[in-house]
N, C-alpha and C. Protein backbone atom coordinates (compact mmCIF):
# COMPACT_ATOMS: atom_id res chain seq x y z
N UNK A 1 -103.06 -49.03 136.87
CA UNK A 1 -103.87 -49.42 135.75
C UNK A 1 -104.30 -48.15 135.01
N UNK A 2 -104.25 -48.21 133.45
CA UNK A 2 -104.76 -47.26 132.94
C UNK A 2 -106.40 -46.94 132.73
N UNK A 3 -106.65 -45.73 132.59
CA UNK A 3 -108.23 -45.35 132.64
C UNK A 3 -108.32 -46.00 131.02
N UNK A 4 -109.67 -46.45 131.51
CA UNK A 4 -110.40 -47.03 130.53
C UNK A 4 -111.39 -45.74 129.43
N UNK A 5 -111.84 -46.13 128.34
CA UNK A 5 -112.38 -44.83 127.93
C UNK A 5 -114.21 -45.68 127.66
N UNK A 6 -114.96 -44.90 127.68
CA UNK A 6 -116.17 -45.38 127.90
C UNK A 6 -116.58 -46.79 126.30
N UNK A 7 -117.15 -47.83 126.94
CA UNK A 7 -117.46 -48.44 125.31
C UNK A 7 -118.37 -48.02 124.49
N UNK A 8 -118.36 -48.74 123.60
CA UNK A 8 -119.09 -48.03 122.50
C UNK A 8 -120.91 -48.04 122.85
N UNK A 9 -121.03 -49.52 123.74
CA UNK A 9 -122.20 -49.85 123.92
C UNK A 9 -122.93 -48.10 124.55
N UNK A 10 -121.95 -47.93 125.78
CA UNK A 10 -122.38 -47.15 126.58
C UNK A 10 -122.62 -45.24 125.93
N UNK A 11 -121.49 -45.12 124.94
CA UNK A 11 -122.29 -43.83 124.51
C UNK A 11 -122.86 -43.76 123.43
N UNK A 12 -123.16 -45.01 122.98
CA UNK A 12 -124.44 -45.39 122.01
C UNK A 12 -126.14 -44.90 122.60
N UNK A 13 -125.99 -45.82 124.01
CA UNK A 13 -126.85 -46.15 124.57
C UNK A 13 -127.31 -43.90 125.27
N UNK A 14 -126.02 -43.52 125.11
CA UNK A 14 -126.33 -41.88 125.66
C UNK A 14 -126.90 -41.04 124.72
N UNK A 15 -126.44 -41.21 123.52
CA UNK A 15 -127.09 -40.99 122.09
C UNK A 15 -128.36 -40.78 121.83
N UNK A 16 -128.60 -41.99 122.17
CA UNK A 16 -130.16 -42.34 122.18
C UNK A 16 -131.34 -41.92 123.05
N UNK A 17 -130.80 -41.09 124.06
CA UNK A 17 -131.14 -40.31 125.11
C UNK A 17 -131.28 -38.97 124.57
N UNK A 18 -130.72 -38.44 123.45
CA UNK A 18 -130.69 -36.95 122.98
C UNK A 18 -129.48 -36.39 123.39
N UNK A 19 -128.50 -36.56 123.56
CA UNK A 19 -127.68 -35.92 124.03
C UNK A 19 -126.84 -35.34 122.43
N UNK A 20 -127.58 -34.58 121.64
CA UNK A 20 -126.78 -33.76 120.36
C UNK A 20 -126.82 -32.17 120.21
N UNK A 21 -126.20 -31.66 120.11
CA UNK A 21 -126.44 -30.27 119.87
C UNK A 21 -127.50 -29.80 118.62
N UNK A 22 -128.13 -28.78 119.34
CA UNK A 22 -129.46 -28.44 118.03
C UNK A 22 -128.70 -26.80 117.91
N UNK A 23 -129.80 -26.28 117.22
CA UNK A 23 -129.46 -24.96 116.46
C UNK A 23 -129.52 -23.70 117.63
N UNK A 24 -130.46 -23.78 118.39
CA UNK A 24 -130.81 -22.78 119.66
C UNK A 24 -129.84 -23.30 120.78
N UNK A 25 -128.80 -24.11 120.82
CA UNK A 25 -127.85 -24.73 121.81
C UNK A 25 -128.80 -25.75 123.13
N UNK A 26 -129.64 -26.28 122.67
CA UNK A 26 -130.07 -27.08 123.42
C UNK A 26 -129.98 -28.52 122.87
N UNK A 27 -130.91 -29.39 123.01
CA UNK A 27 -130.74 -30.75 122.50
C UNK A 27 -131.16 -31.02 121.38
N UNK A 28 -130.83 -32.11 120.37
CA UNK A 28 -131.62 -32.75 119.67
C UNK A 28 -132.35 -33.91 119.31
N UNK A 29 -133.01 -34.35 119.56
CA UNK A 29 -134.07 -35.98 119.71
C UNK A 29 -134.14 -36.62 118.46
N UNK A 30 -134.37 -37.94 118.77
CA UNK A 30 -134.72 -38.63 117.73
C UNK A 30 -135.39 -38.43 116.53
N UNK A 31 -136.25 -38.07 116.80
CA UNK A 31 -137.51 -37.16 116.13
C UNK A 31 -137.00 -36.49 114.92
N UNK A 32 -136.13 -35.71 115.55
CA UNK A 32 -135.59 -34.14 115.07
C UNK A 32 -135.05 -34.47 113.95
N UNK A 33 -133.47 -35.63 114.40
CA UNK A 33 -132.61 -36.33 113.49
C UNK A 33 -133.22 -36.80 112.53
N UNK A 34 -134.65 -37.20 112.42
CA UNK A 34 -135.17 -38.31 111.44
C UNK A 34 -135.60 -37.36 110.56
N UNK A 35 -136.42 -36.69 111.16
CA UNK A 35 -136.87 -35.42 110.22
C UNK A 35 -135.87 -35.07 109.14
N UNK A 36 -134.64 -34.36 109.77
CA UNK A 36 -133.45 -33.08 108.85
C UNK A 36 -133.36 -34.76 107.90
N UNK A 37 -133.40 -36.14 108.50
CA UNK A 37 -132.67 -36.98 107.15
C UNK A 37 -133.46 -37.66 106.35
N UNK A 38 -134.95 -36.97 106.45
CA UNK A 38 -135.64 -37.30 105.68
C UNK A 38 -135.70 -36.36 104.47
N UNK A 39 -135.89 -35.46 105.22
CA UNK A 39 -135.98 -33.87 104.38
C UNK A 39 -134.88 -33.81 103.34
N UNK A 40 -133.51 -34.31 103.94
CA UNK A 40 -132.61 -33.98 102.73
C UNK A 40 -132.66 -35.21 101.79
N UNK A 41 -133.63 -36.32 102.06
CA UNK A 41 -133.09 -37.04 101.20
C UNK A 41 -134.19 -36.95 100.18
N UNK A 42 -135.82 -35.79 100.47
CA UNK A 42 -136.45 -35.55 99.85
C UNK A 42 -135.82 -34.37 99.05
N UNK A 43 -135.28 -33.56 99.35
CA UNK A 43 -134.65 -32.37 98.80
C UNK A 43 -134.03 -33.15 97.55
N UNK A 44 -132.98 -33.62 97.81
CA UNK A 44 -132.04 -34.51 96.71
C UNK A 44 -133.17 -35.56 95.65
N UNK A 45 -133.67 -35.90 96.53
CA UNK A 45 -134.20 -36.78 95.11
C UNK A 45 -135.06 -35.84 94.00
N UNK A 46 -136.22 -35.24 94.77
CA UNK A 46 -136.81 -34.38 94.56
C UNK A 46 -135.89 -33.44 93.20
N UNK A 47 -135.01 -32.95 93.29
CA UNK A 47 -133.94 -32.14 92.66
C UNK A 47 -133.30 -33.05 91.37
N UNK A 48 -133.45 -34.19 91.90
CA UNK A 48 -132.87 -34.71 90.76
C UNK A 48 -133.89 -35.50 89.65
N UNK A 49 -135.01 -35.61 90.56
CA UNK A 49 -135.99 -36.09 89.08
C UNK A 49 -136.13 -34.23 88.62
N UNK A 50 -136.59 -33.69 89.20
CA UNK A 50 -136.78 -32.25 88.17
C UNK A 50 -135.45 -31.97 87.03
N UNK A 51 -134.27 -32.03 87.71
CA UNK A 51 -133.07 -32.16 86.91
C UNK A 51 -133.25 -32.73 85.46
N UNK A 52 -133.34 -33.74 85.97
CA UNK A 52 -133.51 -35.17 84.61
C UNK A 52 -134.77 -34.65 83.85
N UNK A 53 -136.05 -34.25 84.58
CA UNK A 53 -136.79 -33.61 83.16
C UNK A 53 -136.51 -32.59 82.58
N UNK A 54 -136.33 -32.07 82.89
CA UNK A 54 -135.59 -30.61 81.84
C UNK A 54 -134.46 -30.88 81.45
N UNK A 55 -133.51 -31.75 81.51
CA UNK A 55 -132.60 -31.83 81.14
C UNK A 55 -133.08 -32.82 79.57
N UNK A 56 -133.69 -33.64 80.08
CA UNK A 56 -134.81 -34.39 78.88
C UNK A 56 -135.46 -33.57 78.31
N UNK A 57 -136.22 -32.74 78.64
CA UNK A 57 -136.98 -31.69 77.68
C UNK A 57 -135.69 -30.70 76.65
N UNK A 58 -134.54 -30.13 77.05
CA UNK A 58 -134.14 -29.53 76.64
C UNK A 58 -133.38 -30.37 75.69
N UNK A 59 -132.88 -31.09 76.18
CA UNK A 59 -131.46 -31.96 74.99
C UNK A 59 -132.47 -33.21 74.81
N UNK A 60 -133.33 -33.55 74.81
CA UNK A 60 -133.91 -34.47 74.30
C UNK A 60 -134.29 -34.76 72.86
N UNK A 61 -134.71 -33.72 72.54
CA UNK A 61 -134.58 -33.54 70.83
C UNK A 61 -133.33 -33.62 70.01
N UNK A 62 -132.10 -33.01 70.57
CA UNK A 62 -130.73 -32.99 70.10
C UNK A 62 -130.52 -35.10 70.21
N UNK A 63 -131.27 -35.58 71.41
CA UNK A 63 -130.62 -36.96 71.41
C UNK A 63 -131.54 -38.25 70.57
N UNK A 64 -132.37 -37.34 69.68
CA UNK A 64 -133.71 -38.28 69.36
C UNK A 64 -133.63 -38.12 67.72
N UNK A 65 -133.40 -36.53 67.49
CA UNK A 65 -132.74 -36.73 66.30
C UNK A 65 -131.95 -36.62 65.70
N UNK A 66 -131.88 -36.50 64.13
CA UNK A 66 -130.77 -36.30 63.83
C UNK A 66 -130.41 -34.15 63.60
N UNK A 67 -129.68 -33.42 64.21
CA UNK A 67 -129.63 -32.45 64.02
C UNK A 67 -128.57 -32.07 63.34
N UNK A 68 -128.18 -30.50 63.05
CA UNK A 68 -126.84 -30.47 62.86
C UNK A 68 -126.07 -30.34 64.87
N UNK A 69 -124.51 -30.60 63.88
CA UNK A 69 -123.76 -30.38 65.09
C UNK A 69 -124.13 -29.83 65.68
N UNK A 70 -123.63 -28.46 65.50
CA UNK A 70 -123.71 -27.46 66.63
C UNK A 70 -125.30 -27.39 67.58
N UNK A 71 -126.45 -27.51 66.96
CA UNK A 71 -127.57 -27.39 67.39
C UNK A 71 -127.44 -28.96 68.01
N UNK A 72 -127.03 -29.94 67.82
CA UNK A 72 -126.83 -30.77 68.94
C UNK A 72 -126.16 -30.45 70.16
N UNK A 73 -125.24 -29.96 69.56
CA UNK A 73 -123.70 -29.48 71.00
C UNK A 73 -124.78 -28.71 72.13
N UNK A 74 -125.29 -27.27 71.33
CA UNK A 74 -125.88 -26.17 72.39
C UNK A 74 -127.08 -27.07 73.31
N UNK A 75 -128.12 -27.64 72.51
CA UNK A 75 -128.53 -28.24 73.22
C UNK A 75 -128.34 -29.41 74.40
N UNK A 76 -127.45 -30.10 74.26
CA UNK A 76 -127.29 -30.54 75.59
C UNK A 76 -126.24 -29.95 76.35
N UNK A 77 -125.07 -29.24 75.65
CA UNK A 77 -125.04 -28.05 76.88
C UNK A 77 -125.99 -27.42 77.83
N UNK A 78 -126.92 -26.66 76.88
CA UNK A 78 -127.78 -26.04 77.84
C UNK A 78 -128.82 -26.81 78.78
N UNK A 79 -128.84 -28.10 77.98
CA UNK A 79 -129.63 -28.80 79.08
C UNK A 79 -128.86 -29.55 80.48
N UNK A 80 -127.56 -29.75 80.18
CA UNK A 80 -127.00 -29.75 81.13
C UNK A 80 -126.83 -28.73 82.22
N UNK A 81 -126.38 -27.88 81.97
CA UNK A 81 -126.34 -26.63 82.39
C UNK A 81 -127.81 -25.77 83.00
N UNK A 82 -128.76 -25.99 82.62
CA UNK A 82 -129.88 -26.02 83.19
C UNK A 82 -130.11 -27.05 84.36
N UNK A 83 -130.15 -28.24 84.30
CA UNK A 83 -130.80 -28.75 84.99
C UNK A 83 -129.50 -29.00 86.13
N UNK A 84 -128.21 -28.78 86.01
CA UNK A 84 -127.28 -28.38 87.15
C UNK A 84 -127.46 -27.37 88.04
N UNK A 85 -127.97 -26.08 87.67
CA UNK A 85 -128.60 -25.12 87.83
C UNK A 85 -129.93 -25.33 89.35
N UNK A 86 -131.12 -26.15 88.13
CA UNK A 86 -132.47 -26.23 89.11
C UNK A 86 -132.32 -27.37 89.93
N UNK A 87 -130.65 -28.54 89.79
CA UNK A 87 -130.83 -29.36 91.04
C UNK A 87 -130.12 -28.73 92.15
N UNK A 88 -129.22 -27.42 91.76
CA UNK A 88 -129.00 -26.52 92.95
C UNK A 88 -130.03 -25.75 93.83
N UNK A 89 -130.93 -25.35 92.90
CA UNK A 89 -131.85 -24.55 93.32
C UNK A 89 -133.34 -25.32 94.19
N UNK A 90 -133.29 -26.29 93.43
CA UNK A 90 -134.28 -27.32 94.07
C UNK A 90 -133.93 -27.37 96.03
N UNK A 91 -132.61 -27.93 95.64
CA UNK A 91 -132.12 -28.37 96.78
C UNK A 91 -131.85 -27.10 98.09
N UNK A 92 -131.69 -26.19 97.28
CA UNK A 92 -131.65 -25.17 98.56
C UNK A 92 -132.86 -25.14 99.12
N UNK A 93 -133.90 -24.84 98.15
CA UNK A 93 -135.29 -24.08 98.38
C UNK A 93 -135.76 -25.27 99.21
N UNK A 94 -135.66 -25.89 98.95
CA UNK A 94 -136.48 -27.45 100.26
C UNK A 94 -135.76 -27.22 101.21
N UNK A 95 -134.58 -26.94 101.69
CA UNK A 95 -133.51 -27.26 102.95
C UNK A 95 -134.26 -25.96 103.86
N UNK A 96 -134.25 -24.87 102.86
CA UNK A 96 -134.73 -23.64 103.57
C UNK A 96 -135.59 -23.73 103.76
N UNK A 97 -136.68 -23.60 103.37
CA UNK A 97 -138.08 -23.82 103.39
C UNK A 97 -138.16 -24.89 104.71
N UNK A 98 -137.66 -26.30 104.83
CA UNK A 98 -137.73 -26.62 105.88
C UNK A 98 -136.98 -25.82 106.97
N UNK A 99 -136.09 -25.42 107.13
CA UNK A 99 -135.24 -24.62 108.29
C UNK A 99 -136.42 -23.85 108.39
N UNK A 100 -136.97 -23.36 107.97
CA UNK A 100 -137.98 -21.71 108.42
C UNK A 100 -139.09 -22.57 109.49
N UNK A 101 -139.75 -23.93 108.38
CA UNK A 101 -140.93 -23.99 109.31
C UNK A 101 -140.01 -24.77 110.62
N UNK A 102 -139.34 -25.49 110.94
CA UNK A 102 -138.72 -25.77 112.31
C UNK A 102 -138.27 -25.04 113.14
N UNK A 103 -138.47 -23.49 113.19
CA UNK A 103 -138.59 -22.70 113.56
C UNK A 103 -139.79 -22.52 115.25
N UNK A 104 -139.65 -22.31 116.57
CA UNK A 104 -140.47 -22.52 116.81
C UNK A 104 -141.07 -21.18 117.09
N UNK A 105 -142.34 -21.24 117.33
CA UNK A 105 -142.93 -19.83 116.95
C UNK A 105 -142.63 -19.01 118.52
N UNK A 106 -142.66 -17.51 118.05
CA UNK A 106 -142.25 -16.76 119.10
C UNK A 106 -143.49 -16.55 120.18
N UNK A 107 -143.63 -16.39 121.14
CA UNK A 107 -144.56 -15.94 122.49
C UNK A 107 -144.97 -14.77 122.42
N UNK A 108 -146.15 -14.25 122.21
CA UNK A 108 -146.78 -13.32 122.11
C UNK A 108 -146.92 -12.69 120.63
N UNK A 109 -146.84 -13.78 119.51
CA UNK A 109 -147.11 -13.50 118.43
C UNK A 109 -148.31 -13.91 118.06
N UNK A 110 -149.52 -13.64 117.54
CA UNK A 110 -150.23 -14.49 116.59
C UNK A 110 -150.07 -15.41 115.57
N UNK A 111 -150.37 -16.77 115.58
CA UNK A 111 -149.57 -17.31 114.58
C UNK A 111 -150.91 -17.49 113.19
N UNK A 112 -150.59 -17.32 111.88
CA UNK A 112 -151.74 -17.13 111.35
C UNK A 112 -152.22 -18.33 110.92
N UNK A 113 -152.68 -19.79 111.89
CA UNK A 113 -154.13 -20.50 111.70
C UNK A 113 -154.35 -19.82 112.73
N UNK A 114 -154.11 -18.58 113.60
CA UNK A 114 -155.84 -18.69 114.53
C UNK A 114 -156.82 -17.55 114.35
């Protein structure tokens, strides 16, 4: 008889135990997972309403009135191009910013609340 390979129930059920690789090569928990997929989905949204206002502030006038061409064109170029820009930048600066504080603090440091 051939070997069977484990079901799905069963390394579902191991999953759920922590069994994932984290950043320091130890485990990662439930907890942990919920966190990084909260965070990015605050990063992203976060990034994209800022996007959309400046992208509204900048080409918003080009789409409200009547301009010439070209001062239509540049403007929502640049507002495109801007706010492509700060939903890159958005999105890093939250990812990092979280990576730093999940950080756990070192032993024999002062940490500064005390």
């Amino acid at each position: 008889m051939l070997a069977r390979r484990p079901s799905a129930c069963f390394t579902a059920g191991m999953r759920e135990r922590g069994d994932h690789e984290t950043r320091g090569g130890g485990r990662r928990g439930q907890a942990e997972r919920d966190a990084i997929t909260v965070e990015t989905g605050y990063a992203l949204c976060s990034a994209a309403f800022a996007a959309a206002v400046v992208f509204g502030a900048v080409a918003g006038p080009a789409l409200l009135f009547a301009l010439p061409g070209a001062v239509e064109a540049v403007l929502v170029r640049a507002g495109g191009v801007l706010a492509g820009v700060l939903f890159a930048v958005r999105t890093v600066s939250v990812l990092v910013r979280f990576r730093r504080s999940a950080q756990p603090s070192q032993p024999g440091r002062t940490s500064p609340d005390s």
